[in-house]
C-alpha atoms as a PDB file:
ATOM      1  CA  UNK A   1     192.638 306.480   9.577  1.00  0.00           C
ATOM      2  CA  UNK A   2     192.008 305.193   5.773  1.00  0.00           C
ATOM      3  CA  UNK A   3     188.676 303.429   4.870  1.00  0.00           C
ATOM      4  CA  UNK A   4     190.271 301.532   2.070  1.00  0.00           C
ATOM      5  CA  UNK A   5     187.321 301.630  -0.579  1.00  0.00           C
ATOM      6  CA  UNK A   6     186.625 302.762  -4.078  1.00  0.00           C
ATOM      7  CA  UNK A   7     182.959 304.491  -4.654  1.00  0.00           C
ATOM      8  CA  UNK A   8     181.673 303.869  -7.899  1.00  0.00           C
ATOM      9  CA  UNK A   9     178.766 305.578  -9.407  1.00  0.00           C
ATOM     10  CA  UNK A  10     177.188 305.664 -12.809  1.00  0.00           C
ATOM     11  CA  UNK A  11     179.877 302.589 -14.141  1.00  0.00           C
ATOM     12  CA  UNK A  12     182.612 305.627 -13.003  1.00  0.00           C
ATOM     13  CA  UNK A  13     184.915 305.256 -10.235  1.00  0.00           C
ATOM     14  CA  UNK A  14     185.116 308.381  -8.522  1.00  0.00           C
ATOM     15  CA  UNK A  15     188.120 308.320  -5.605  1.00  0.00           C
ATOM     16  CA  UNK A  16     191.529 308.560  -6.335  1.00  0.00           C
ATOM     17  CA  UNK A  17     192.858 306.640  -2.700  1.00  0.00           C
ATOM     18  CA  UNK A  18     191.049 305.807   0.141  1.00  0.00           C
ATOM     19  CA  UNK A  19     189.322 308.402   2.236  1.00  0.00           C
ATOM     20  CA  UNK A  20     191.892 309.441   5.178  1.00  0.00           C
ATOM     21  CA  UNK A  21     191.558 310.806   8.653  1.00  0.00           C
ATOM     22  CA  UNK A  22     194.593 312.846   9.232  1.00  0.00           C
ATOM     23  CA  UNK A  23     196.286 315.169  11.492  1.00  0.00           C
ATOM     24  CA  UNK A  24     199.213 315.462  13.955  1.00  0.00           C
ATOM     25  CA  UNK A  25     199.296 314.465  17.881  1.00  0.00           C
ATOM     26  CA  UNK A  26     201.658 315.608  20.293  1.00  0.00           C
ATOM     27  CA  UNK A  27     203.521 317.029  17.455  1.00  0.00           C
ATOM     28  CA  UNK A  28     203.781 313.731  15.150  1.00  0.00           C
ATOM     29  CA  UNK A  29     201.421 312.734  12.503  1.00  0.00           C
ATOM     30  CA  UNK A  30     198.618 310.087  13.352  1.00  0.00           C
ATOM     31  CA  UNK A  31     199.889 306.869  11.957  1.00  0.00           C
ATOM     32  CA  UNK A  32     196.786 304.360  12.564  1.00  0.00           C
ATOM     33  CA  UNK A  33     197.351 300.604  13.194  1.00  0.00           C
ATOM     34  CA  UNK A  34     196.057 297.928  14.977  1.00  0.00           C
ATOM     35  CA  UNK A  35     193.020 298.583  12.308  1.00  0.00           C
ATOM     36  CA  UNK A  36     189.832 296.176  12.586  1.00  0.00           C
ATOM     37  CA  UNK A  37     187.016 295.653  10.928  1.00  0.00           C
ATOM     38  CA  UNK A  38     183.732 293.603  12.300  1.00  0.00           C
ATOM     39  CA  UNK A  39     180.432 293.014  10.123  1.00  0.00           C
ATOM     40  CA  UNK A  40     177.875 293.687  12.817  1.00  0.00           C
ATOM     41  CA  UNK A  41     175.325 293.266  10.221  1.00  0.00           C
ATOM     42  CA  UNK A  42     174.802 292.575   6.671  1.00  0.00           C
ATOM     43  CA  UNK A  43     171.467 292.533   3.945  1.00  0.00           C
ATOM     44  CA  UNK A  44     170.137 293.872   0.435  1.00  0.00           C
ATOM     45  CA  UNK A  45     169.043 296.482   2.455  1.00  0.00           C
ATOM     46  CA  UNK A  46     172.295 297.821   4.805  1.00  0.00           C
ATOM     47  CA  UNK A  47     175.338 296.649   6.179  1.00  0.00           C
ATOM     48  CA  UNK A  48     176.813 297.794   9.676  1.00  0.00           C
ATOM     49  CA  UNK A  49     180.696 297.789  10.597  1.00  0.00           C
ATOM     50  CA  UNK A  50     182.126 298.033  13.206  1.00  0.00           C
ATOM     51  CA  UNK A  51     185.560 299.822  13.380  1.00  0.00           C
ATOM     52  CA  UNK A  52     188.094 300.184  15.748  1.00  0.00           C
ATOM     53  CA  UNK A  53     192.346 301.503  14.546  1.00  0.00           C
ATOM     54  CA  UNK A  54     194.535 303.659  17.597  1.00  0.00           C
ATOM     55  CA  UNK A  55     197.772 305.626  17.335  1.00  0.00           C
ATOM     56  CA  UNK A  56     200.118 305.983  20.419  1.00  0.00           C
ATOM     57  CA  UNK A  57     198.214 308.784  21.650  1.00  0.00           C
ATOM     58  CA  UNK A  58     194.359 308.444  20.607  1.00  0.00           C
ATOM     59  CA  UNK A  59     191.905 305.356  19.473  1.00  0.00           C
ATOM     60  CA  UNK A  60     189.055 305.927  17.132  1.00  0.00           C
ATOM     61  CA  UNK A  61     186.025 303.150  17.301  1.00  0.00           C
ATOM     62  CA  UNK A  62     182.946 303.171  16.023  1.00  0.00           C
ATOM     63  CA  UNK A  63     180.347 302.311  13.463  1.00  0.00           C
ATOM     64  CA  UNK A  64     179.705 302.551   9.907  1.00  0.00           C
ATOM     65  CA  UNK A  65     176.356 302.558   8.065  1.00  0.00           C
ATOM     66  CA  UNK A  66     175.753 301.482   4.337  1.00  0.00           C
ATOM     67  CA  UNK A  67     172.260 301.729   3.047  1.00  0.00           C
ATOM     68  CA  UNK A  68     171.043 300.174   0.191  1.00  0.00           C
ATOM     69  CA  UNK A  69     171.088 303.219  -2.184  1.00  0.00           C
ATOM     70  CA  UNK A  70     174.520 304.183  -1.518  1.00  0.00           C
ATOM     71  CA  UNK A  71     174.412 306.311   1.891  1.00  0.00           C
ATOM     72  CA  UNK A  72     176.934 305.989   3.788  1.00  0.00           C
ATOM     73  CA  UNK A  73     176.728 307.326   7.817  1.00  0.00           C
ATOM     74  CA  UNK A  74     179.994 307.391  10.310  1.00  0.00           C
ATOM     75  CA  UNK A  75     179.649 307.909  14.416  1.00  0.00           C
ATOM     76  CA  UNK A  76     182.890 307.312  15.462  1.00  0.00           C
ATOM     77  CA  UNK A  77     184.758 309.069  18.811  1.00  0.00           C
ATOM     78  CA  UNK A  78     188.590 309.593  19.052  1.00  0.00           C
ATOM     79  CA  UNK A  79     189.687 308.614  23.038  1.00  0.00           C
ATOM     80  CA  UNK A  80     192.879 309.585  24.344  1.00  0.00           C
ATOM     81  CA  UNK A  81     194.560 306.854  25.339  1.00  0.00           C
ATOM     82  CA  UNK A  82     196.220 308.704  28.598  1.00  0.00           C
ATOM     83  CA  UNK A  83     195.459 312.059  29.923  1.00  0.00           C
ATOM     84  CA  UNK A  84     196.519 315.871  28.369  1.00  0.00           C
ATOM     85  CA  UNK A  85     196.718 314.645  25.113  1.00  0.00           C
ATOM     86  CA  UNK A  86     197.565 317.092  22.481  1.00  0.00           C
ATOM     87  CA  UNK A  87     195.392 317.528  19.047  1.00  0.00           C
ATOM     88  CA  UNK A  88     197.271 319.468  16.940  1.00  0.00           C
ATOM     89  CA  UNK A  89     195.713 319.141  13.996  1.00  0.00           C
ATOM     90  CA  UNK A  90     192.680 317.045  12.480  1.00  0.00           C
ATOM     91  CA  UNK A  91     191.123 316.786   8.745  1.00  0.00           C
ATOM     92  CA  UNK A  92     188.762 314.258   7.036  1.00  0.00           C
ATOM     93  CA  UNK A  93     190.453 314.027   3.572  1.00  0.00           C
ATOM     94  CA  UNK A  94     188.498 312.958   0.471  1.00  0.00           C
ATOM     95  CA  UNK A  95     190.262 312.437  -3.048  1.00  0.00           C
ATOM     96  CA  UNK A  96     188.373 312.534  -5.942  1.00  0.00           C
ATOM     97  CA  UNK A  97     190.014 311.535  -9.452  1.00  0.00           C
ATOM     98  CA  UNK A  98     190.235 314.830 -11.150  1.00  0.00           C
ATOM     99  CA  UNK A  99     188.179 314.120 -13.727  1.00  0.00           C
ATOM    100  CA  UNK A 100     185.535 313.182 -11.994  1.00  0.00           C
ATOM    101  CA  UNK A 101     185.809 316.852  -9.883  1.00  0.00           C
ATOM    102  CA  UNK A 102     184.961 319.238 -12.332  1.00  0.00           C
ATOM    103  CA  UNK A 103     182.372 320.697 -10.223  1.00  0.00           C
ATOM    104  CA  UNK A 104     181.156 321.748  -7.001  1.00  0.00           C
ATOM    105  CA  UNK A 105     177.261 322.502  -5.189  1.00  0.00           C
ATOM    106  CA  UNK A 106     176.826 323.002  -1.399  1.00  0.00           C
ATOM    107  CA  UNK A 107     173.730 323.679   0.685  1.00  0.00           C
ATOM    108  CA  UNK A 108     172.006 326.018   1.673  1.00  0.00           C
ATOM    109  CA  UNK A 109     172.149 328.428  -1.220  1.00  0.00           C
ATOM    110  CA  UNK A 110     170.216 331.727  -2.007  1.00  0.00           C
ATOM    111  CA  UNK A 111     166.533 331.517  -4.331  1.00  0.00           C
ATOM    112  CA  UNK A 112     167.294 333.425  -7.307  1.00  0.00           C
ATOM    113  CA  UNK A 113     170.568 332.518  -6.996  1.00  0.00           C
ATOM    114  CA  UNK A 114     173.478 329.800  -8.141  1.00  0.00           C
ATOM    115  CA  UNK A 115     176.517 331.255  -6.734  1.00  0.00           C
ATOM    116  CA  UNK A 116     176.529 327.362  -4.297  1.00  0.00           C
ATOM    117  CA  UNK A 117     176.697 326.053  -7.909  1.00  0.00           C
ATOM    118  CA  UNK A 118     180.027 326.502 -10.177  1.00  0.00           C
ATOM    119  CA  UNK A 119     183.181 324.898 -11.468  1.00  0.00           C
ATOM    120  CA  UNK A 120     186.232 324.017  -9.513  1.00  0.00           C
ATOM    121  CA  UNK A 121     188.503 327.413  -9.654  1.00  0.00           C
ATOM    122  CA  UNK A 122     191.905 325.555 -10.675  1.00  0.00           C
ATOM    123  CA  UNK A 123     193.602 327.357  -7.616  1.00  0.00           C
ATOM    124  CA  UNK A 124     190.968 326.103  -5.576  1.00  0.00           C
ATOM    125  CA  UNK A 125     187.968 326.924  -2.825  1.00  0.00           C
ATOM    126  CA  UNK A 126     187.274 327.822   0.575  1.00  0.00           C
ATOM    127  CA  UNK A 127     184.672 328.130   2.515  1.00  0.00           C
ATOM    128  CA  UNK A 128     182.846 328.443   6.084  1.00  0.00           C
ATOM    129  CA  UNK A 129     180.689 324.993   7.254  1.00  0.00           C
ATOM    130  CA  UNK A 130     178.251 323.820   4.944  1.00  0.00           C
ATOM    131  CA  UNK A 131     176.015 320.612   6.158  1.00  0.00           C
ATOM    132  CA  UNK A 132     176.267 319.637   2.436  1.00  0.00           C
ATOM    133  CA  UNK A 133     179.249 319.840   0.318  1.00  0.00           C
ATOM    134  CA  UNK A 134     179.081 317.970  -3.495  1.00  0.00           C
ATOM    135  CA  UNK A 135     181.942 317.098  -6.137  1.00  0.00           C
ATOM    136  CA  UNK A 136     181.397 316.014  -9.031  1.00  0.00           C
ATOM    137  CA  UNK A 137     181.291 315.806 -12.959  1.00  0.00           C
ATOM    138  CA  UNK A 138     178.173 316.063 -15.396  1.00  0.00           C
ATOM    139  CA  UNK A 139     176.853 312.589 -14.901  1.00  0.00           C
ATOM    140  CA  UNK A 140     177.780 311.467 -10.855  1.00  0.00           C
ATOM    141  CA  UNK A 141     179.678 312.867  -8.230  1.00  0.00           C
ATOM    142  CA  UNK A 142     179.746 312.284  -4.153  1.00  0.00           C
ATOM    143  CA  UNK A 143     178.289 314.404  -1.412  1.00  0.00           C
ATOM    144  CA  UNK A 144     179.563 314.873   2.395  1.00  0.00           C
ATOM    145  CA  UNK A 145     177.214 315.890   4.940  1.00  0.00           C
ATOM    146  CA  UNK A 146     176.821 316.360   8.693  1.00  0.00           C
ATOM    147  CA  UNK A 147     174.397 317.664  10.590  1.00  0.00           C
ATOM    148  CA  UNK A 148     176.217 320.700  12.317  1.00  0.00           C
ATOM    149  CA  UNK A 149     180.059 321.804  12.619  1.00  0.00           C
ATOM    150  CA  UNK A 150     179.555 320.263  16.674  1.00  0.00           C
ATOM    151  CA  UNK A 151     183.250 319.584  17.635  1.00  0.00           C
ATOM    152  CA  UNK A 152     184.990 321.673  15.073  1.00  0.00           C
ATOM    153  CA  UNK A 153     187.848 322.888  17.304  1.00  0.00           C
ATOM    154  CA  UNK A 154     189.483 326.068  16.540  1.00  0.00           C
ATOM    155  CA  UNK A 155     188.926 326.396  12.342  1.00  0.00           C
ATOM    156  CA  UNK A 156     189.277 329.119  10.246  1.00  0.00           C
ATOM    157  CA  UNK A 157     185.341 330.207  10.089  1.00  0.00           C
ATOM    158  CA  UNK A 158     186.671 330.761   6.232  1.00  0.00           C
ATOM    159  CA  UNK A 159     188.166 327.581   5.516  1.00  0.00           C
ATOM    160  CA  UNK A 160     186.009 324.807   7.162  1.00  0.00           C
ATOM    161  CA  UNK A 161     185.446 323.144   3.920  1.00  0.00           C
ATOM    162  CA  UNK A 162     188.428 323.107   1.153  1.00  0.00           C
ATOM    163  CA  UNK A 163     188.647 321.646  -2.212  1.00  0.00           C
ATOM    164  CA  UNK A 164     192.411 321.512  -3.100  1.00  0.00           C
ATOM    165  CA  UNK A 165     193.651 320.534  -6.344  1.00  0.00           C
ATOM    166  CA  UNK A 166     196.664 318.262  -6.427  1.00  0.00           C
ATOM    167  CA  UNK A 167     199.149 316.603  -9.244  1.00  0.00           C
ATOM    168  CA  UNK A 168     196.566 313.805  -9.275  1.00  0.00           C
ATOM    169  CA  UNK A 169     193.613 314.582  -7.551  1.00  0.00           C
ATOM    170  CA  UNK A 170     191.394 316.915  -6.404  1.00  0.00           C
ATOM    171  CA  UNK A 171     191.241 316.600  -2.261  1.00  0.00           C
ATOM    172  CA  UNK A 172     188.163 317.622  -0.206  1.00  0.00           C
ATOM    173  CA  UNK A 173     188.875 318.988   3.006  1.00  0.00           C
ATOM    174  CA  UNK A 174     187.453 318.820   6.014  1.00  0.00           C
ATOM    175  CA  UNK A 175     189.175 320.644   8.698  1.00  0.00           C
ATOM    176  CA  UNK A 176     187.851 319.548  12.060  1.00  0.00           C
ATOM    177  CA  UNK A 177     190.750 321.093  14.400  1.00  0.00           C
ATOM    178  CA  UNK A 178     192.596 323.517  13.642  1.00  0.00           C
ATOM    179  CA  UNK A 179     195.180 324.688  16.686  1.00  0.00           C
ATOM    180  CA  UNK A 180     196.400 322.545  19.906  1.00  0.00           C
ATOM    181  CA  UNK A 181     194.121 321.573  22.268  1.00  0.00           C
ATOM    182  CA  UNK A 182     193.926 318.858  25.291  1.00  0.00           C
ATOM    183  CA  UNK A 183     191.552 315.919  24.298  1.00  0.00           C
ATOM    184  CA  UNK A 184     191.147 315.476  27.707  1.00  0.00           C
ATOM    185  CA  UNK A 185     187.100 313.939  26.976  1.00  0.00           C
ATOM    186  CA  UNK A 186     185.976 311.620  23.752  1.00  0.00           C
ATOM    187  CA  UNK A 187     185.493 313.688  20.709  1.00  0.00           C
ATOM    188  CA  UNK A 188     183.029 312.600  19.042  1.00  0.00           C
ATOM    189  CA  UNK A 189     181.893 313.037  15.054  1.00  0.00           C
ATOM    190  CA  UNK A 190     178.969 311.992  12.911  1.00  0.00           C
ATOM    191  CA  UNK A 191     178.979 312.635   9.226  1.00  0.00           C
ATOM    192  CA  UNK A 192     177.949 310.800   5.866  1.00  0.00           C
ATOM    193  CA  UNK A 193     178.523 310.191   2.162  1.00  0.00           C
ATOM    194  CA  UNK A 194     176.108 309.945  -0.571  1.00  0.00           C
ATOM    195  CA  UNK A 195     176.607 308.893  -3.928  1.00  0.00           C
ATOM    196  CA  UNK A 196     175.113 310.638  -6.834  1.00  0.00           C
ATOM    197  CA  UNK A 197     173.052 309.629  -8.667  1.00  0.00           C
ATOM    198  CA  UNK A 198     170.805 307.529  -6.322  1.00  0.00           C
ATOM    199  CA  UNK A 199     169.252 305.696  -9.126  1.00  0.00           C
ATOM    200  CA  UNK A 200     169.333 305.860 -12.616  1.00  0.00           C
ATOM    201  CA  UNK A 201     168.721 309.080 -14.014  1.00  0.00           C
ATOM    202  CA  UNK A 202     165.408 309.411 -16.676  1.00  0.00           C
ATOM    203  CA  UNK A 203     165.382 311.572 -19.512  1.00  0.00           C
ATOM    204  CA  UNK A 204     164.061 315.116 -17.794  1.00  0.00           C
ATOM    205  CA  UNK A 205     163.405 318.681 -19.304  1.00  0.00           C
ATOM    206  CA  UNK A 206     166.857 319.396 -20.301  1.00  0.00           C
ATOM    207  CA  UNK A 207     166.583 315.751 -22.590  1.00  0.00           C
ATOM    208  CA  UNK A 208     163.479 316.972 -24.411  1.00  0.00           C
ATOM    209  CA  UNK A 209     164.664 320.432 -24.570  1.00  0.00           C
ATOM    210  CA  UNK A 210     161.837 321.996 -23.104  1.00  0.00           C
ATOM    211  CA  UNK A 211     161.648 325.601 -22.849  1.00  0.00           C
ATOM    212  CA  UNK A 212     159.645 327.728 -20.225  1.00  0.00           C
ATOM    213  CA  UNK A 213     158.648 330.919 -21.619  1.00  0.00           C
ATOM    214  CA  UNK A 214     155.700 330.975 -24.037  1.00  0.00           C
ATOM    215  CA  UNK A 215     153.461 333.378 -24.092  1.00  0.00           C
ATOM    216  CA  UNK A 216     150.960 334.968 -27.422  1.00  0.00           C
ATOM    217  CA  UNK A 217     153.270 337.248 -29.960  1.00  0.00           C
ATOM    218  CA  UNK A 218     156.197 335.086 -28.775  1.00  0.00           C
ATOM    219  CA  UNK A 219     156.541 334.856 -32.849  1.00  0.00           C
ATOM    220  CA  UNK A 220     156.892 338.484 -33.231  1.00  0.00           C
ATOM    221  CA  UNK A 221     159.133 339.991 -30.455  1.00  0.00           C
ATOM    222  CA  UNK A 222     161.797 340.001 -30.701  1.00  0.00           C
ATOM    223  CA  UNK A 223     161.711 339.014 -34.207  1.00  0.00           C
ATOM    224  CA  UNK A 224     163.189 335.731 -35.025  1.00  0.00           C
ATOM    225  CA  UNK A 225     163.323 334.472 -31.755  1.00  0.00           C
ATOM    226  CA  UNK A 226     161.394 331.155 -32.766  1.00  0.00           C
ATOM    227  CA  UNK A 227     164.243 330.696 -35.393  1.00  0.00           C
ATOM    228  CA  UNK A 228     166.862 331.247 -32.757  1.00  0.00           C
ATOM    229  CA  UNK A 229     165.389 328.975 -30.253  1.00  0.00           C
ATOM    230  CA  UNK A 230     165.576 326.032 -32.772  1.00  0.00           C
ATOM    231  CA  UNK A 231     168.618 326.614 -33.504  1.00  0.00           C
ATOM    232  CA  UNK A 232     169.627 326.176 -29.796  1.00  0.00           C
ATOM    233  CA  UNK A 233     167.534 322.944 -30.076  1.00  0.00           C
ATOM    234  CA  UNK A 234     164.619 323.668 -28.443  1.00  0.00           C
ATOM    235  CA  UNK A 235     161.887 321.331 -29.450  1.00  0.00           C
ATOM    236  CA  UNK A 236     158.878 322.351 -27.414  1.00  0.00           C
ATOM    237  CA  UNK A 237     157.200 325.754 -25.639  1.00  0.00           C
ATOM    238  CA  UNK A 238     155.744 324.961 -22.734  1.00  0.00           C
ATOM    239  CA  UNK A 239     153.455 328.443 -21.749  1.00  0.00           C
ATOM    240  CA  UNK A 240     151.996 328.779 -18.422  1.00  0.00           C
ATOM    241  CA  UNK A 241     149.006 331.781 -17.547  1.00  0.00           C
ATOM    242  CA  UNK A 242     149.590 333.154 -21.084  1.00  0.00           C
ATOM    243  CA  UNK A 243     147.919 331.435 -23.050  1.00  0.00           C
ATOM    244  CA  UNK A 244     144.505 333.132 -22.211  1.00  0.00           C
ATOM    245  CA  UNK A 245     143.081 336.430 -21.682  1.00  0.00           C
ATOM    246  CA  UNK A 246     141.794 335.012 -18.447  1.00  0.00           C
END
């Protein structure tokens, strides 16, 4: 299944194709047709769609949310369209233009700590289920998201969540099912998208240069540390219970 959109955020487009829901069936890939599309409802505020597309072994219907700042929310449920059908294989596939995937941040992290924070290795990243997963560059960038890893059949606990760099793009992966198994019962998935940033961005801290960490004889130790913050273009101190005896 490909929702054929682009995402654009801060004047950038950020996908390089549409986002696709892949796999294999009964030991052939899952070619969707028959795909449809229904505005169920439409204002400044959100749009719903309906949407329905079916290979010769499974359909996949259901609804799509779009919310005025750029959320985007999917319930859908894959049927099997006659009984013991076999799931080989299933991924949610998300390609960003490689320059716009220079980074990564997930959630949760640990306080103290930016390890969930780094550049994309150029071989790559794996990791276990994370209910928020972010690619992006220095100005915008697009989050998935889902409340819990509910219906994640047979995964590597290691790999739930790839980012693979490709020839011309860098591909999130989601890997919902990993080895065979009868979809004998609707499987059903919720997840979103969210476009960063939400609004336009303000100048913050990093714009004026502001530096936490004055405190009296700041000027003195280590010597020439005023010099050497100016230099890194600090403009102002801000000190916090310093700045009196009390």
């Amino acid at each position: 299944m490909r929702w054929r959109f682009q995402i654009t955020s801060a004047s950038q487009e950020i996908l390089a194709g549409p986002i696709a829901l892949g796999g294999t069936s009964g030991g052939q890939p899952l070619l969707w047709k028959g795909r449809e599309l229904t505005v169920l409802e439409s204002s400044p505020e959100r749009a719903r769609l309906r949407i329905r597309a079916a290979t010769d072994s499974i359909e996949c219907s259901g609804t799509v949310l779009i919310e005025y700042d750029g959320m985007l929310r999917c319930d859908f449920q894959l049927n099997p369209a006659h009984p013991d059908v076999a799931m080989e294989k299933l991924d949610l596939e998300i390609p960003f233009r490689p320059e716009r995937a220079k980074y990564f941040h997930f959630w949760p992290g640990r306080w103290g700590s930016v390890f969930n924070s780094r550049a994309i290795p150029p071989d790559g990243y794996q990791i276990s289920f994370k209910p928020f997963f972010w690619i992006g560059d220095d100005e915008r960038g697009l989050a998935w998201f889902a409340e819990s890893d509910q219906n994640f059949w047979d995964v590597d606990p290691n790999r739930v969540i790839e980012v693979r760099p490709e020839k011309n793009s860098v591909v999130l992966v989601i890997h919902l099912v990993g080895k065979p198994r009868k979809l004998n019962t609707p499987l059903e998935y919720t997840f979103g998208f969210q476009a960063t940033p939400v609004k336009p961005m303000q100048p913050d801290a990093w714009d004026y240069r502001i530096c936490h960490m004055g405190n009296y004889g700041i000027e003195e130790n280590p010597p020439g540390i005023l010099d050497r913050l100016a230099e890194y273009g600090v403009k102002t101190i801000c000190f916090h219970e310093h700045w009196t005896d009390i």
